[in-house]
PDB file of N, CA and C in Angstrom:
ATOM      1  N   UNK A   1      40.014-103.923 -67.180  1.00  0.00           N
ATOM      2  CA  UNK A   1      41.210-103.579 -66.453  1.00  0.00           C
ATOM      3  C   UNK A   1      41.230-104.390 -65.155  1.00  0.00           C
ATOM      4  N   UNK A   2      42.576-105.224 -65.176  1.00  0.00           N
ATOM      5  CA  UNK A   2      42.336-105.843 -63.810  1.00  0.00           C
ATOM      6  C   UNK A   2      42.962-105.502 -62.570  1.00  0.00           C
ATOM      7  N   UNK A   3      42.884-105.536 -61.493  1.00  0.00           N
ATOM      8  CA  UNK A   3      43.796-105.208 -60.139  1.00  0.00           C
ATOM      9  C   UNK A   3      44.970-104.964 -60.603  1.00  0.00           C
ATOM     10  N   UNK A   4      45.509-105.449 -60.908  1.00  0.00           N
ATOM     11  CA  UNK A   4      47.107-105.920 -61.025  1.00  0.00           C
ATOM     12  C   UNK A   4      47.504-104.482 -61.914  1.00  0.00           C
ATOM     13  N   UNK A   5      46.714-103.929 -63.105  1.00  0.00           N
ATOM     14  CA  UNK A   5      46.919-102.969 -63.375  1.00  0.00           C
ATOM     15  C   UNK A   5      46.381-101.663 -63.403  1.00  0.00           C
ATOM     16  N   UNK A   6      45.333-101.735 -62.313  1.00  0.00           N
ATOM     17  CA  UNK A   6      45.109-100.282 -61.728  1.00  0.00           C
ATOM     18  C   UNK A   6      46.009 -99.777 -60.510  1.00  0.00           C
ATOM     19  N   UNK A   7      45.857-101.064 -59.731  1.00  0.00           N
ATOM     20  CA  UNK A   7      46.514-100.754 -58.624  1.00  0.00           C
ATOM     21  C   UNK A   7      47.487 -99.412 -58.446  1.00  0.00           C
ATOM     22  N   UNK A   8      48.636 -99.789 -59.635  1.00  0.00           N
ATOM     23  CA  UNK A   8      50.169 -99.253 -59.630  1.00  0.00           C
ATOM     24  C   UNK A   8      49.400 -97.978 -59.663  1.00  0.00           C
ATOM     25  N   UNK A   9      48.255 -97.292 -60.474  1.00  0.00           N
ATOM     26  CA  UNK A   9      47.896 -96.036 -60.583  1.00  0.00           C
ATOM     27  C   UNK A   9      47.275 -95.372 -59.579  1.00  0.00           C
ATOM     28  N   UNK A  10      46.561 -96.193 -58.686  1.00  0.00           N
ATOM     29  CA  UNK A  10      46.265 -95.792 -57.605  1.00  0.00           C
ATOM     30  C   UNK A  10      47.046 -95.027 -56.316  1.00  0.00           C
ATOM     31  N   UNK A  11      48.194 -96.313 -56.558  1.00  0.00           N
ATOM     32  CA  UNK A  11      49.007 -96.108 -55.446  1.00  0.00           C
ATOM     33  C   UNK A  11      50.204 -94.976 -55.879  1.00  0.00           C
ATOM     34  N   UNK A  12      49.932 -94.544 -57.015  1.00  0.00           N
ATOM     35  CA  UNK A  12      50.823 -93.208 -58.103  1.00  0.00           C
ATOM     36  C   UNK A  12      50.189 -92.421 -57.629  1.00  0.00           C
ATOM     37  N   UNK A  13      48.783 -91.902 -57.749  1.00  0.00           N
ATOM     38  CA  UNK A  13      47.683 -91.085 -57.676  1.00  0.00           C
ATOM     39  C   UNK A  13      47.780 -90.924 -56.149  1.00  0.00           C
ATOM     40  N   UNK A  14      47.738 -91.945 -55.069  1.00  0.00           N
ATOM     41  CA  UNK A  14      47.669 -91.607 -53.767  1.00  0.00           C
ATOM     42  C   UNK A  14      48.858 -90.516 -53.249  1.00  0.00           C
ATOM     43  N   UNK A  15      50.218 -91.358 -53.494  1.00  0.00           N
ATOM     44  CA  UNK A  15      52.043 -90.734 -53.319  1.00  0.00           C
ATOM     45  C   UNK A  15      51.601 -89.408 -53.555  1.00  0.00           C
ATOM     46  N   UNK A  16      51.134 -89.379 -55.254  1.00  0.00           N
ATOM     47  CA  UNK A  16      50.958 -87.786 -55.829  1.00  0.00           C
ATOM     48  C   UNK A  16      50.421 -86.824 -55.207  1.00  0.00           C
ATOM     49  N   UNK A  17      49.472 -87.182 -54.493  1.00  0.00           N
ATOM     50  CA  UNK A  17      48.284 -86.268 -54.155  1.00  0.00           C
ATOM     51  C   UNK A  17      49.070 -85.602 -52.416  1.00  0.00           C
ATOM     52  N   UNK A  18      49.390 -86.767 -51.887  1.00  0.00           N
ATOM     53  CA  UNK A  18      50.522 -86.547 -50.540  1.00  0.00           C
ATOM     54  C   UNK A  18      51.655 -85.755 -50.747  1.00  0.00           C
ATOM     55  N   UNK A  19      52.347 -85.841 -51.671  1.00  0.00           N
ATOM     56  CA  UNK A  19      53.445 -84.632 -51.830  1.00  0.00           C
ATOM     57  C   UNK A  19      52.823 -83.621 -52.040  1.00  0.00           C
ATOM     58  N   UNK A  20      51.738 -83.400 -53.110  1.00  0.00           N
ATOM     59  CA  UNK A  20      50.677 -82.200 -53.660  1.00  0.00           C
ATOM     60  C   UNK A  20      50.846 -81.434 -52.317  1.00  0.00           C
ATOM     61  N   UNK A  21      50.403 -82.301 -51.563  1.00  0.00           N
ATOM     62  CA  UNK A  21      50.021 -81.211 -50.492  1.00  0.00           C
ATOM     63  C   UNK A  21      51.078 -81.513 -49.300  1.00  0.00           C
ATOM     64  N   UNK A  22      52.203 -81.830 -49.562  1.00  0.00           N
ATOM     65  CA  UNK A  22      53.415 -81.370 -48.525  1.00  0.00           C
ATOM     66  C   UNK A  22      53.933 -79.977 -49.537  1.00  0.00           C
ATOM     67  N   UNK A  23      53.698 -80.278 -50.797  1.00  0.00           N
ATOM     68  CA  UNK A  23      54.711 -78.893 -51.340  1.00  0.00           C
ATOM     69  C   UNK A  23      53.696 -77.584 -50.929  1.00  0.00           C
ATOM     70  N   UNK A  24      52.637 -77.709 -50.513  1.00  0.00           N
ATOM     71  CA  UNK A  24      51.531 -76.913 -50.903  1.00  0.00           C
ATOM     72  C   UNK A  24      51.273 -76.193 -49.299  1.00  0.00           C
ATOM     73  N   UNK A  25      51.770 -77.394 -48.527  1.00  0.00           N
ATOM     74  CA  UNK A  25      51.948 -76.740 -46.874  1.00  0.00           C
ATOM     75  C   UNK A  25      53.491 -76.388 -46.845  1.00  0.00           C
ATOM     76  N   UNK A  26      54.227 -76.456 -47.745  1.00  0.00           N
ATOM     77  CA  UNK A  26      55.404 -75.975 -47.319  1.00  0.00           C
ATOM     78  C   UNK A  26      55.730 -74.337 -48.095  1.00  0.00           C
ATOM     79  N   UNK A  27      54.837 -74.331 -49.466  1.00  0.00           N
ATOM     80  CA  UNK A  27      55.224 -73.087 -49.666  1.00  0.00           C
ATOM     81  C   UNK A  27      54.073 -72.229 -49.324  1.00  0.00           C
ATOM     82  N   UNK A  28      53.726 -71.246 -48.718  1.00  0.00           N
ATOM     83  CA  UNK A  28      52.782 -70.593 -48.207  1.00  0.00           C
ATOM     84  C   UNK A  28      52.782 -69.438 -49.307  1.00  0.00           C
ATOM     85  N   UNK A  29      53.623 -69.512 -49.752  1.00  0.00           N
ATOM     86  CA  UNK A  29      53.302 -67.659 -50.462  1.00  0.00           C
ATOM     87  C   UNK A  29      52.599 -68.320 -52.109  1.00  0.00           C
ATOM     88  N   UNK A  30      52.345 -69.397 -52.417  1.00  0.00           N
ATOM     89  CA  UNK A  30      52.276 -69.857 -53.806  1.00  0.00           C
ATOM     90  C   UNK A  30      50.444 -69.686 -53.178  1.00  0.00           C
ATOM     91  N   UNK A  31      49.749 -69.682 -51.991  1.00  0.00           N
ATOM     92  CA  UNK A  31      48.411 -69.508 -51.686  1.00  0.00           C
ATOM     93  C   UNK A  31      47.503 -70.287 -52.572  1.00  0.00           C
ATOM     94  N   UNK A  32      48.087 -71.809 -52.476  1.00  0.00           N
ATOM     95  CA  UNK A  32      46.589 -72.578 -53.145  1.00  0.00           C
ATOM     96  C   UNK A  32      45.517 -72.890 -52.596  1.00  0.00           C
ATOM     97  N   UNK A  33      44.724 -73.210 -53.947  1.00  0.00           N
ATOM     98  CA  UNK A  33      43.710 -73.575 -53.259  1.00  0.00           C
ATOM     99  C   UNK A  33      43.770 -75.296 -52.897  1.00  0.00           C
ATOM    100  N   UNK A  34      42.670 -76.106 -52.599  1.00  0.00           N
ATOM    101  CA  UNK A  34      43.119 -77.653 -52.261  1.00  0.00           C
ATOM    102  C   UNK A  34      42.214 -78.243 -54.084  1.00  0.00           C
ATOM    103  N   UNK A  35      41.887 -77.658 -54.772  1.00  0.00           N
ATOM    104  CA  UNK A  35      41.953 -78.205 -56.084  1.00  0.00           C
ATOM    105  C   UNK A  35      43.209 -78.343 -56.568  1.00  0.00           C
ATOM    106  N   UNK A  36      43.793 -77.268 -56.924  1.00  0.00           N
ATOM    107  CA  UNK A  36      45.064 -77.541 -57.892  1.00  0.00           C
ATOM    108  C   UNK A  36      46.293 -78.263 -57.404  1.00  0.00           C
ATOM    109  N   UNK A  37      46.382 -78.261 -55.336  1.00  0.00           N
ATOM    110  CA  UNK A  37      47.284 -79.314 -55.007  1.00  0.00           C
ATOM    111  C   UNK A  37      46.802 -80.380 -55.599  1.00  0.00           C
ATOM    112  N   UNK A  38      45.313 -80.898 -54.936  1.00  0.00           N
ATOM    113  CA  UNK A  38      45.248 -82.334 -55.571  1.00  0.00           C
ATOM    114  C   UNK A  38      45.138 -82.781 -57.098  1.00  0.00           C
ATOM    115  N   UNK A  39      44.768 -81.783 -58.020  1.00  0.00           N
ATOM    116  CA  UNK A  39      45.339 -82.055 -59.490  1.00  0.00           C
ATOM    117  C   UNK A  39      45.995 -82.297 -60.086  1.00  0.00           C
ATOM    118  N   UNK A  40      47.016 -81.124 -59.088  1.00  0.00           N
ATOM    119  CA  UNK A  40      48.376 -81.345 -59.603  1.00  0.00           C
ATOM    120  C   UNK A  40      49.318 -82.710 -59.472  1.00  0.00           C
ATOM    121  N   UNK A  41      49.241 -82.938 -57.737  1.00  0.00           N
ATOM    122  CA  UNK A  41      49.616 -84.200 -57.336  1.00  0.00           C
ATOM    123  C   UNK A  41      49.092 -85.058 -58.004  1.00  0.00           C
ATOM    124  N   UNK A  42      48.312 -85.539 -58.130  1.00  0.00           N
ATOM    125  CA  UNK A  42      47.670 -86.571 -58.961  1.00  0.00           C
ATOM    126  C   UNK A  42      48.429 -86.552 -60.254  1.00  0.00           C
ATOM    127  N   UNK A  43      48.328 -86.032 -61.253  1.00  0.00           N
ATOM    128  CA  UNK A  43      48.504 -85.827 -62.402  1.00  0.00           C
ATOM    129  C   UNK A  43      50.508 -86.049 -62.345  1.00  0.00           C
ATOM    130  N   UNK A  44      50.959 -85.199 -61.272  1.00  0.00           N
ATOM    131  CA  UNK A  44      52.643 -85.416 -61.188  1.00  0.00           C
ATOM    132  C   UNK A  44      52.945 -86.933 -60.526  1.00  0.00           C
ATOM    133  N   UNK A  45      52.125 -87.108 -59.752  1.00  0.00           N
ATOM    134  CA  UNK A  45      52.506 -88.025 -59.056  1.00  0.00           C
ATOM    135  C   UNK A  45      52.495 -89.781 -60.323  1.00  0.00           C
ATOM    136  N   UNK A  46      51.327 -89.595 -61.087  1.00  0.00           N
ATOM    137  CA  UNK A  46      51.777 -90.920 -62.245  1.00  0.00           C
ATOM    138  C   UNK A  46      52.603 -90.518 -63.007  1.00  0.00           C
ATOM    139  N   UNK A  47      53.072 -89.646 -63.892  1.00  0.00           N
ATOM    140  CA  UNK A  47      53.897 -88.985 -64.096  1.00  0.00           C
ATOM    141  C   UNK A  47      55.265 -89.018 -63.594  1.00  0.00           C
ATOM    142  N   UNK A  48      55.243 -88.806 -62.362  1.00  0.00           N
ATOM    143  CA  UNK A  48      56.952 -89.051 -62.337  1.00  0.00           C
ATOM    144  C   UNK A  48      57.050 -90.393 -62.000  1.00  0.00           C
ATOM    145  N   UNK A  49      56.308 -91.468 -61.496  1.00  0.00           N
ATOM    146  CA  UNK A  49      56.256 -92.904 -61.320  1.00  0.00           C
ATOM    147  C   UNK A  49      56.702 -93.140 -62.745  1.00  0.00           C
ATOM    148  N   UNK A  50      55.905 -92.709 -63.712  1.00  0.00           N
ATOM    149  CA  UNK A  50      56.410 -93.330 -64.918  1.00  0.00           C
ATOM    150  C   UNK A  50      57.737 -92.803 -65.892  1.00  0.00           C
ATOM    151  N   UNK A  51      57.858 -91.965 -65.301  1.00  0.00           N
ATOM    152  CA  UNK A  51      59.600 -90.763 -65.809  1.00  0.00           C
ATOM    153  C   UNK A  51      60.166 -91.859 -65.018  1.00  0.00           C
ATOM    154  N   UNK A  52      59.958 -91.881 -63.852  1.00  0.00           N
ATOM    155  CA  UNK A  52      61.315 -92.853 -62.819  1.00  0.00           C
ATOM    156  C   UNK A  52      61.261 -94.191 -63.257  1.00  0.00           C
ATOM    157  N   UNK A  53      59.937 -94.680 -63.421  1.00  0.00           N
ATOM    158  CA  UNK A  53      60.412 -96.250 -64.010  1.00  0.00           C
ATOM    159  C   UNK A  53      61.014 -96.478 -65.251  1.00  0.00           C
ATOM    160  N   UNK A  54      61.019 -95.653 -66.289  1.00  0.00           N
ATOM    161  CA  UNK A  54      61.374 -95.219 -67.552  1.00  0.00           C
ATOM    162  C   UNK A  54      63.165 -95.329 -67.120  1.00  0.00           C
ATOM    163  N   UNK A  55      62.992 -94.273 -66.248  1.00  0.00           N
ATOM    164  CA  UNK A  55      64.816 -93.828 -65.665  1.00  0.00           C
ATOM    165  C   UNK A  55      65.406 -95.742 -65.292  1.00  0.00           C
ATOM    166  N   UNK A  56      64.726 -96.205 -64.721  1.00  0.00           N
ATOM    167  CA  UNK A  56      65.322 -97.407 -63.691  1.00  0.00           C
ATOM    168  C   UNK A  56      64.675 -99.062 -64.590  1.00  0.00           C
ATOM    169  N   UNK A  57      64.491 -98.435 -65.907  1.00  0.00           N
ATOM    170  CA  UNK A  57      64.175 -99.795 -66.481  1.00  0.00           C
ATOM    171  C   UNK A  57      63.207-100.535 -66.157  1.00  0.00           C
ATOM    172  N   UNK A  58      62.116 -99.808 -65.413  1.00  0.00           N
ATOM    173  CA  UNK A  58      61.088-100.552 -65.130  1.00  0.00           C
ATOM    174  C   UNK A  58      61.109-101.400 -63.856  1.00  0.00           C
ATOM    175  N   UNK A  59      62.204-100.736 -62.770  1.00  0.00           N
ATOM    176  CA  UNK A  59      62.264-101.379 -61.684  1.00  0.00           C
ATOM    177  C   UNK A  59      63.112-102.448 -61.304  1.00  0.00           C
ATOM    178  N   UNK A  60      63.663-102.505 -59.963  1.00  0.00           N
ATOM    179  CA  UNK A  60      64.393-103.822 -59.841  1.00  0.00           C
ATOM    180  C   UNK A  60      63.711-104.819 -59.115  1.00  0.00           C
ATOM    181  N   UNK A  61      62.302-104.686 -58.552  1.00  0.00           N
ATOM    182  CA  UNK A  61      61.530-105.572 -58.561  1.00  0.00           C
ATOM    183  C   UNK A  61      60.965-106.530 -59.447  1.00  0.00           C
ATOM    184  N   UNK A  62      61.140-107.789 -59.196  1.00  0.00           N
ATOM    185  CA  UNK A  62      60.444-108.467 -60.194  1.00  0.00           C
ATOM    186  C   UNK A  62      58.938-108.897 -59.668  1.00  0.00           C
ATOM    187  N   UNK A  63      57.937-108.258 -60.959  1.00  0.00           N
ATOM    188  CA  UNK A  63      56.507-108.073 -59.970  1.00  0.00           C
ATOM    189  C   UNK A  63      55.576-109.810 -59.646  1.00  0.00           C
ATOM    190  N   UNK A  64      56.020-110.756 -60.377  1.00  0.00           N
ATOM    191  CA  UNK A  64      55.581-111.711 -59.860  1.00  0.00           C
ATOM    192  C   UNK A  64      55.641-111.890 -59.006  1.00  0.00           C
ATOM    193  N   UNK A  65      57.254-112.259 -58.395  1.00  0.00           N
ATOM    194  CA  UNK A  65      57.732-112.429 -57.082  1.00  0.00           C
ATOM    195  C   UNK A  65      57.545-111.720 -55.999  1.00  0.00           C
ATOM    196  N   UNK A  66      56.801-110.887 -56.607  1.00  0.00           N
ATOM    197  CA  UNK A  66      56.972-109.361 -55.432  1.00  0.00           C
ATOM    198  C   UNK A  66      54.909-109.515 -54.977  1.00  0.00           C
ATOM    199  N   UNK A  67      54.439-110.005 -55.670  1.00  0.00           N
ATOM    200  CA  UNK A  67      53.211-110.279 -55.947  1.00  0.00           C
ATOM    201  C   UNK A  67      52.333-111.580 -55.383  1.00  0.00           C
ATOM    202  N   UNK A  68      53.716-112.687 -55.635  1.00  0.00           N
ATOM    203  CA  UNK A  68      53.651-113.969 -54.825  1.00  0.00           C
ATOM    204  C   UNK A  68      53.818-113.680 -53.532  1.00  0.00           C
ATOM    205  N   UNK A  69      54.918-112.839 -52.967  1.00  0.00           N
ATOM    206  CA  UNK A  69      55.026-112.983 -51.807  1.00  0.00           C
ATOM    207  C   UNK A  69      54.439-112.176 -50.477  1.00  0.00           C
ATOM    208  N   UNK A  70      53.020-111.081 -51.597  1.00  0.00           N
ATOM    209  CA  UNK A  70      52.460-110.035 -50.620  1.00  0.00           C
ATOM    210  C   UNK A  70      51.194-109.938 -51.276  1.00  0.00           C
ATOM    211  N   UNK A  71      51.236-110.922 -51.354  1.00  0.00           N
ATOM    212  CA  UNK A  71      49.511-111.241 -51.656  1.00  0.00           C
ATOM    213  C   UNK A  71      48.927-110.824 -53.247  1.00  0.00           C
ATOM    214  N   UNK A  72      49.704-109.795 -54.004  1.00  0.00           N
ATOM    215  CA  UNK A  72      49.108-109.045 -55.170  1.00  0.00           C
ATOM    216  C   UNK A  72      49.665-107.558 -54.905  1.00  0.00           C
ATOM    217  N   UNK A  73      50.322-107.114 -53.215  1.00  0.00           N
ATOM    218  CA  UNK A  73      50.188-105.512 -52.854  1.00  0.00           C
ATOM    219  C   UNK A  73      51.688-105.271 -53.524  1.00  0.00           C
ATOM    220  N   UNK A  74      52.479-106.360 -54.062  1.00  0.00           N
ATOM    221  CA  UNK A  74      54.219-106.381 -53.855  1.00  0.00           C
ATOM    222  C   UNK A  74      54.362-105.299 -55.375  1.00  0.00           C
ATOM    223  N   UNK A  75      53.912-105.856 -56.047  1.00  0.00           N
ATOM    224  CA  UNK A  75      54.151-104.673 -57.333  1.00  0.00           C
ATOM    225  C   UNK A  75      53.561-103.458 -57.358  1.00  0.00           C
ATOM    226  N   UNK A  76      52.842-102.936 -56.647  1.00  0.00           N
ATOM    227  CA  UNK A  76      52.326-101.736 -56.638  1.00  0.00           C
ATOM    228  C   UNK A  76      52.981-101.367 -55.719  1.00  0.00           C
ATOM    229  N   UNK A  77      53.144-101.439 -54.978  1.00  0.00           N
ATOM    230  CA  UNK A  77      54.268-101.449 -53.758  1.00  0.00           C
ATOM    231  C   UNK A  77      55.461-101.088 -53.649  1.00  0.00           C
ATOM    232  N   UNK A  78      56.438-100.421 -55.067  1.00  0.00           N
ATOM    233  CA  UNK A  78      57.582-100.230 -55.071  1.00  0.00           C
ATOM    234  C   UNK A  78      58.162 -98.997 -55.141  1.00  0.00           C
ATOM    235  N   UNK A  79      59.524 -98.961 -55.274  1.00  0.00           N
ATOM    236  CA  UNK A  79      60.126 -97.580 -54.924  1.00  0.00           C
ATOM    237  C   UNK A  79      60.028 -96.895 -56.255  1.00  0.00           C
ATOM    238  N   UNK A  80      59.310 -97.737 -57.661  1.00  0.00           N
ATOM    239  CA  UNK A  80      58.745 -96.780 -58.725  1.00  0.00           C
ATOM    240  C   UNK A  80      57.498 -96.150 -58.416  1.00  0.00           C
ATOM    241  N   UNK A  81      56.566 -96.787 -57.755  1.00  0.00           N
ATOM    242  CA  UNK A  81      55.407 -95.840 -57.488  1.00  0.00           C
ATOM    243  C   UNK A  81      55.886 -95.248 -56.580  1.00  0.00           C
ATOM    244  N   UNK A  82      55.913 -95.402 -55.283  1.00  0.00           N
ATOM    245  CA  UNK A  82      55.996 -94.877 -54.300  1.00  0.00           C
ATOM    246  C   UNK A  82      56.629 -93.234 -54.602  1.00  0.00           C
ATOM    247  N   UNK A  83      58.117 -93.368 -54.208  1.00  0.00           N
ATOM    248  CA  UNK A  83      59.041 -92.447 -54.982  1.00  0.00           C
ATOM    249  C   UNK A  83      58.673 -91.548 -56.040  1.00  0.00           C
ATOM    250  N   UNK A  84      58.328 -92.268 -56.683  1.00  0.00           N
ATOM    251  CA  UNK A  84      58.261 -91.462 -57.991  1.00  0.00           C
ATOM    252  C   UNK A  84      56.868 -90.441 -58.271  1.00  0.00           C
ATOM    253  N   UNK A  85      56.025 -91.564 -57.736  1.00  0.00           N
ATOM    254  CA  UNK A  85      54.329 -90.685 -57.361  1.00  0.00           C
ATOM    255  C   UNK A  85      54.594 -89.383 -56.502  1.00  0.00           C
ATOM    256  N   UNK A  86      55.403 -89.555 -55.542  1.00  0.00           N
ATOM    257  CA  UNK A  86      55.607 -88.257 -54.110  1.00  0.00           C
ATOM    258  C   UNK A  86      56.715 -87.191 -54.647  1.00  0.00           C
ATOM    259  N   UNK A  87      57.264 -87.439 -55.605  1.00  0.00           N
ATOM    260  CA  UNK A  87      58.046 -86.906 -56.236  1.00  0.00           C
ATOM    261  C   UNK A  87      57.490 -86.289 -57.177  1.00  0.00           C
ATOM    262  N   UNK A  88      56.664 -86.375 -58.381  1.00  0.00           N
ATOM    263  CA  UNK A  88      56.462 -85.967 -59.226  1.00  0.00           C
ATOM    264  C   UNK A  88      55.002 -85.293 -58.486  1.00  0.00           C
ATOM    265  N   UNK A  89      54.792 -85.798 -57.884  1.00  0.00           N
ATOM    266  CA  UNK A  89      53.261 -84.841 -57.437  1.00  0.00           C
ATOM    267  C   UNK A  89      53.694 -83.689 -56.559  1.00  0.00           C
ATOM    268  N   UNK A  90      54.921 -83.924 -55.835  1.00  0.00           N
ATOM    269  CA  UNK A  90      55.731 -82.688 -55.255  1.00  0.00           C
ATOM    270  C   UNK A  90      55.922 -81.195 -56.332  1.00  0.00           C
ATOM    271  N   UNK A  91      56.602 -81.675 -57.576  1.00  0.00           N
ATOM    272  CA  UNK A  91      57.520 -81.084 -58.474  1.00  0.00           C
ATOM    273  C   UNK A  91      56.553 -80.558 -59.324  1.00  0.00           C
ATOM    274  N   UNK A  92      55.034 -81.303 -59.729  1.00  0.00           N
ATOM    275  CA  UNK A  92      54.653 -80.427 -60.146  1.00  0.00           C
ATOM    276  C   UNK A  92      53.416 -79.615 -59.830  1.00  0.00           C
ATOM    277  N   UNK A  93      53.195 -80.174 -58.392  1.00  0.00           N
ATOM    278  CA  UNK A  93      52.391 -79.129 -57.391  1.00  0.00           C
ATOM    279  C   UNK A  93      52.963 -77.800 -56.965  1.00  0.00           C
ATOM    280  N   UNK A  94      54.592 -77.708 -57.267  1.00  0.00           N
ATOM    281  CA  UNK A  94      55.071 -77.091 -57.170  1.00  0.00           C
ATOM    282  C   UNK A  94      55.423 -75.857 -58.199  1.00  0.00           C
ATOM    283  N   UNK A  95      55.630 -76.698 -59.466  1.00  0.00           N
ATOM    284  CA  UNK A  95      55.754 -75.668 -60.726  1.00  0.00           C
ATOM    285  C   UNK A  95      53.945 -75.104 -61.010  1.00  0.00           C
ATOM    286  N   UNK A  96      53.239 -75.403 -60.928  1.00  0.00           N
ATOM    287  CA  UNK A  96      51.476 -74.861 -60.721  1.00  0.00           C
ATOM    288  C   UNK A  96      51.843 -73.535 -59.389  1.00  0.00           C
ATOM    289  N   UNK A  97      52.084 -73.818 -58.523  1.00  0.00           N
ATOM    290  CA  UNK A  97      52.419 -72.627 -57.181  1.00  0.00           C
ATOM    291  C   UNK A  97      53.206 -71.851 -57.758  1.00  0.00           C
ATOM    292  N   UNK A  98      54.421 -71.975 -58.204  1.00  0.00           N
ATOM    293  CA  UNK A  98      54.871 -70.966 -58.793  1.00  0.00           C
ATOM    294  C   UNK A  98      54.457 -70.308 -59.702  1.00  0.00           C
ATOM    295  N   UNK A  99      53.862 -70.733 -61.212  1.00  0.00           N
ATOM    296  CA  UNK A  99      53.623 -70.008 -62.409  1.00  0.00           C
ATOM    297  C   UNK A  99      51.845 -68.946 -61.205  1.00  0.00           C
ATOM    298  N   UNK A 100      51.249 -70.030 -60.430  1.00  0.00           N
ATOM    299  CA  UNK A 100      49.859 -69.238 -59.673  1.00  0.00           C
ATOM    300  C   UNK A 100      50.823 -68.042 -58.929  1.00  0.00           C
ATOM    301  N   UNK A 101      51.668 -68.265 -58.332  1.00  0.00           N
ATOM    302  CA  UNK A 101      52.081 -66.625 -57.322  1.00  0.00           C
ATOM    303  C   UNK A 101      52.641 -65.817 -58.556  1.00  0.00           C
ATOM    304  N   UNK A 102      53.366 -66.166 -59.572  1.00  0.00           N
ATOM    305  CA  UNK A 102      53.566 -65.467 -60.606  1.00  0.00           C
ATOM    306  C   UNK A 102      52.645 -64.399 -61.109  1.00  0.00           C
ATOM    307  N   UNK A 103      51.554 -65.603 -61.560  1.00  0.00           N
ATOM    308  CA  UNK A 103      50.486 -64.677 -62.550  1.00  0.00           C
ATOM    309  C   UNK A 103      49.612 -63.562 -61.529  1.00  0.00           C
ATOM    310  N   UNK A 104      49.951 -63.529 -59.997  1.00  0.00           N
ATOM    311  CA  UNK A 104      49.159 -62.696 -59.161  1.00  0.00           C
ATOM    312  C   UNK A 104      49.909 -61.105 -59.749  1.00  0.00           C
ATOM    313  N   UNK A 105      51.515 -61.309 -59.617  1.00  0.00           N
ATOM    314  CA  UNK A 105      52.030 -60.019 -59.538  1.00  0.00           C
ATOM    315  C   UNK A 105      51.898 -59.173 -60.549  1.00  0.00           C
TER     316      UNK A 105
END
């Protein structure tokens, strides 16, 4: 596996794990612990990178060019990871908080 294609997962996995735990400081009554934010994020966060690039055709970056002109950082670098990692690690750090305050009551 080379740079070029871990990277994008990394930088999925990072987004993910950062929303994980904005949804996770924003809902207080869902009472996680910091495992299942960062699981969750992680796991939502490639996940919706790859729902959204799916949605947007795989991006309107073109990753050579984007790659030529930032050293290698330009394709990992886009508003499919980015976005989509903080998004999907949001959404389903979020559906985990809910079904967890659920199963308390």
């Amino acid at each position: 596996m080379d740079m070029n294609t871990l990277l994008p997962i990394i930088i999925q996995v990072i987004t993910g794990v950062i929303g994980g735990q904005a949804v996770g400081a924003a809902i207080k009554t869902a009472a996680m612990g910091q495992l299942p934010k960062i699981l969750g994020g992680a796991v939502g966060g490639v996940g919706g990178a790859a729902i959204l690039g799916s949605l947007l055709g795989g991006g309107t970056v073109d990753p050579a060019a984007a790659a030529a002109a930032t050293g290698g950082l330009g394709s990992a670098l886009n508003l499919q990871n980015i976005i989509g990692g903080a998004g999907g690690g949001a959404i389903l750090t979020g559906i985990i908080g809910a079904v967890m305050n659920a199963m308390k009551k």
